[in-house]
Every structure is written in structure tokens, then in C-alpha cells.
C-alpha atoms as a PDB file:
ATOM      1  CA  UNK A   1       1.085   9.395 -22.397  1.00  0.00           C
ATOM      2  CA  UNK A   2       3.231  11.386 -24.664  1.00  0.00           C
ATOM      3  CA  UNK A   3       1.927  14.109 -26.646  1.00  0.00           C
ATOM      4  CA  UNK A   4       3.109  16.956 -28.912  1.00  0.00           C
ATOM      5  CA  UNK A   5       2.293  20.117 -29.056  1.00  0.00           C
ATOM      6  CA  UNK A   6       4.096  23.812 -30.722  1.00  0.00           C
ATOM      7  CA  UNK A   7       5.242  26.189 -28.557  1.00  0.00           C
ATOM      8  CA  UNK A   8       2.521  28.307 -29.843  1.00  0.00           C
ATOM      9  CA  UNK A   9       0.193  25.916 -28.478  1.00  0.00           C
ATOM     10  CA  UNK A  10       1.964  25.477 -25.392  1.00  0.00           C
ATOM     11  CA  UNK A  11       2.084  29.225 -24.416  1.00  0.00           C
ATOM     12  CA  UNK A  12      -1.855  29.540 -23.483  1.00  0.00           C
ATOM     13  CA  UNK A  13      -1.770  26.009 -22.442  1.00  0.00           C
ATOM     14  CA  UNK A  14       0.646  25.972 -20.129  1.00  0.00           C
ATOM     15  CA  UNK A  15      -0.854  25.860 -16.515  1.00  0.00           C
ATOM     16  CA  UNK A  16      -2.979  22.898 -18.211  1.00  0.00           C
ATOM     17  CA  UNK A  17      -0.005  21.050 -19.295  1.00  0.00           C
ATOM     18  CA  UNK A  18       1.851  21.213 -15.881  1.00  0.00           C
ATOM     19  CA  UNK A  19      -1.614  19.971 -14.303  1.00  0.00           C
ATOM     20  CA  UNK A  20      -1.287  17.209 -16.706  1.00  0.00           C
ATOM     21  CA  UNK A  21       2.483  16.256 -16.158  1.00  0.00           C
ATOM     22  CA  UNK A  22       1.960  16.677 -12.347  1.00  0.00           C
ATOM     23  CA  UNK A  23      -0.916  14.413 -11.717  1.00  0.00           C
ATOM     24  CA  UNK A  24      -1.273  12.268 -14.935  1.00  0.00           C
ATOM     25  CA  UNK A  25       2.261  12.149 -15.722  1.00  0.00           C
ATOM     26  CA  UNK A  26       1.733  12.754 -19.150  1.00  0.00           C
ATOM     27  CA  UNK A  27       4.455  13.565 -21.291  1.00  0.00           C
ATOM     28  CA  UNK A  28       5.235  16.314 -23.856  1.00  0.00           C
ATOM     29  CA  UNK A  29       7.361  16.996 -26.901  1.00  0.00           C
ATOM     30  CA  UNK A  30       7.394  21.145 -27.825  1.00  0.00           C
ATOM     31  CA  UNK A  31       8.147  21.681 -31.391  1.00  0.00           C
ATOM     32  CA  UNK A  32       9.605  24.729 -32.627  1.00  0.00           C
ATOM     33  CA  UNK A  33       8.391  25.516 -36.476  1.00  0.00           C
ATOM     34  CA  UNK A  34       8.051  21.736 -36.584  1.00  0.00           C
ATOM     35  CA  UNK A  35      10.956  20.219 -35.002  1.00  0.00           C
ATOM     36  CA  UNK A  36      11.101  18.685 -31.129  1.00  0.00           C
ATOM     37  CA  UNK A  37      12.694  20.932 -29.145  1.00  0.00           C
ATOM     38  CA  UNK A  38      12.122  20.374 -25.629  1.00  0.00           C
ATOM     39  CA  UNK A  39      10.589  17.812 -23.342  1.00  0.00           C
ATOM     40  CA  UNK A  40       8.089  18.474 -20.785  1.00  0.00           C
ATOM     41  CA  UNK A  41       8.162  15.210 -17.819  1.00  0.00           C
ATOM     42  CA  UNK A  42       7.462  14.849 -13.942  1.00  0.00           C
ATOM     43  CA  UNK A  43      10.011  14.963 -11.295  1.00  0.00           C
ATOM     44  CA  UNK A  44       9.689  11.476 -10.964  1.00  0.00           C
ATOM     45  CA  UNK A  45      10.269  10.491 -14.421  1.00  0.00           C
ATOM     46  CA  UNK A  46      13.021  12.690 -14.667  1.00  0.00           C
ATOM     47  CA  UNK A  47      14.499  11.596 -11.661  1.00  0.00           C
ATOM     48  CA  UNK A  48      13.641   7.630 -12.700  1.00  0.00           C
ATOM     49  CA  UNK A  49      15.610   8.364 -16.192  1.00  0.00           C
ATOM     50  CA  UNK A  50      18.788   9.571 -14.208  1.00  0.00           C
ATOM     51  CA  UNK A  51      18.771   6.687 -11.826  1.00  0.00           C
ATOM     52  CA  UNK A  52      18.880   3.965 -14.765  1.00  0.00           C
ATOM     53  CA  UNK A  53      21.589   6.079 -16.377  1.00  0.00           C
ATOM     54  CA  UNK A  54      23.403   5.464 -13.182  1.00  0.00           C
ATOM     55  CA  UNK A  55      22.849   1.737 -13.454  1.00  0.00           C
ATOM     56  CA  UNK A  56      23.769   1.873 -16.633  1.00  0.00           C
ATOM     57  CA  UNK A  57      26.998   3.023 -15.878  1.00  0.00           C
ATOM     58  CA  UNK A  58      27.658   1.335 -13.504  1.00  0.00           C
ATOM     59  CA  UNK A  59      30.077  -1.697 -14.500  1.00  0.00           C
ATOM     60  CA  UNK A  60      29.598  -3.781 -11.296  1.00  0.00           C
ATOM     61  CA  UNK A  61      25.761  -3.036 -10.839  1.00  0.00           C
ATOM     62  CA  UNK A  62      25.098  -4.125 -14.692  1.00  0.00           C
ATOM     63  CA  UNK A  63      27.790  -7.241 -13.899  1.00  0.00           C
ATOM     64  CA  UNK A  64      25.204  -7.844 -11.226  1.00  0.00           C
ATOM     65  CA  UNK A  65      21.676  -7.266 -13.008  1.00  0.00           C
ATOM     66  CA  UNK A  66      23.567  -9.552 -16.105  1.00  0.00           C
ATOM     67  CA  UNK A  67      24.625 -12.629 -13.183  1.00  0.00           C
ATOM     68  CA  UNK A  68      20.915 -12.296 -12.042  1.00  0.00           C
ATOM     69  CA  UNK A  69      18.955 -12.481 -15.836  1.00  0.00           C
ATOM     70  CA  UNK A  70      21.579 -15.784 -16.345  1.00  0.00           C
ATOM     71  CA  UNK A  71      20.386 -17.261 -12.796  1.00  0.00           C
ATOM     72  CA  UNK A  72      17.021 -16.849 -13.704  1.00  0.00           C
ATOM     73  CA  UNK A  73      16.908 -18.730 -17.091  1.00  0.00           C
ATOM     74  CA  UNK A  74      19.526 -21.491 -15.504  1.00  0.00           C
ATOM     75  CA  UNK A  75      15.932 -21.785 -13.177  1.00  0.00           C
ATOM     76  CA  UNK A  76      18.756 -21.220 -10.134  1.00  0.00           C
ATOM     77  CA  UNK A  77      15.827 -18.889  -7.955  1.00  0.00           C
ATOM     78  CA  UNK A  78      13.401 -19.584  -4.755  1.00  0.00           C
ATOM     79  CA  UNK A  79      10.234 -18.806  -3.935  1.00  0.00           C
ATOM     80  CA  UNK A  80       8.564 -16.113  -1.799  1.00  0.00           C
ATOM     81  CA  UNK A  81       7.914 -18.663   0.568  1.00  0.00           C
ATOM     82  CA  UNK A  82      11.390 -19.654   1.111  1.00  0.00           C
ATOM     83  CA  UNK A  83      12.844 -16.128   1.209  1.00  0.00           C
ATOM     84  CA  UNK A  84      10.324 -15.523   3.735  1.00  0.00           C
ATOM     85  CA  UNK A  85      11.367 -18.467   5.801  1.00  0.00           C
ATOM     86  CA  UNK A  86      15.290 -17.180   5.555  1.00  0.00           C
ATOM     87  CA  UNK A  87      14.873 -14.050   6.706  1.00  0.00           C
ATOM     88  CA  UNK A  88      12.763 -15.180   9.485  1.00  0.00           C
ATOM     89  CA  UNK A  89      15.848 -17.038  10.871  1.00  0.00           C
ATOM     90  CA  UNK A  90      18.048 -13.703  11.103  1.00  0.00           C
END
């Protein structure tokens, strides 16, 4: 959940709002005199965010993600079950 909240707001409610992001992982935006000025997240979001801007960037992992979305509407996939059974052979 994303919510907003001024820095004047944040200052008492701080220890609240770091409960919150830590074990709801709610998200907030701080305004300053009205505008966003900072984001509050988790660890885990941040660190989440950073890994798709890695894939992102990546040329040959996009080339890769973009080869798999095409094989998937040209129906060219397999089931569980016969993953399952291919692995079992190795």
C-alpha cells in the first residue's frame, strides 16, 4: 500500500511508519510543503526495484525474456509434468 504523508506528519510518526514498511511493506511518499520528496520502502522492495533495473539493462537477459514471451504465444512450451520427467533423467 502506498500512502502519503508531510514530513510534519512523519516526524511523530516515524517509529510507526518503519513498523509499517517493515512488516506490512507499505509504502510512503513524504511531501515537503506539498510536493513528494522522498520515498519510504522495505529492503526488499528496494532491493527487488534494483534487480529489474539490472534486467532491464541487460541486452542479452531482455533478448532472452523477449525469445521466451514469443515462444509462449507461438504455444512452443511443456508442461510441469514433462519438465519433471526431464530432469528426472539427469
Amino acid at each position: 500500500m502506498i500512502n502519503t504523508l508531510s514530513l510534519k506528519e512523519l516526524r511523530p510518526a516515524l517509529p510507526e511508519v518503519i513498523d509499517r514498511v517493515d512488516t506490512k511493506l507499505d509504502r510512503y511518499i513524504v511531501t515537503k510543503r506539498g510536493k513528494p520528496v522522498v520515498v519510504i520502502l522495505s529492503v526488499a522492495d528496494y532491493e527487488a526495484l534494483m534487480e529489474t533495473l539490472d534486467i532491464l539493462a541487460d541486452p542479452e537477459a531482455m533478448a532472452g525474456i523477449r525469445k521466451g514471451e514469443e515462444d509462449i504465444r507461438k504455444g512452443r512450451t511443456h508442461s510441469w509434468q514433462e519438465v519433471k520427467s526431464r530432469l528426472a533423467k539427469l
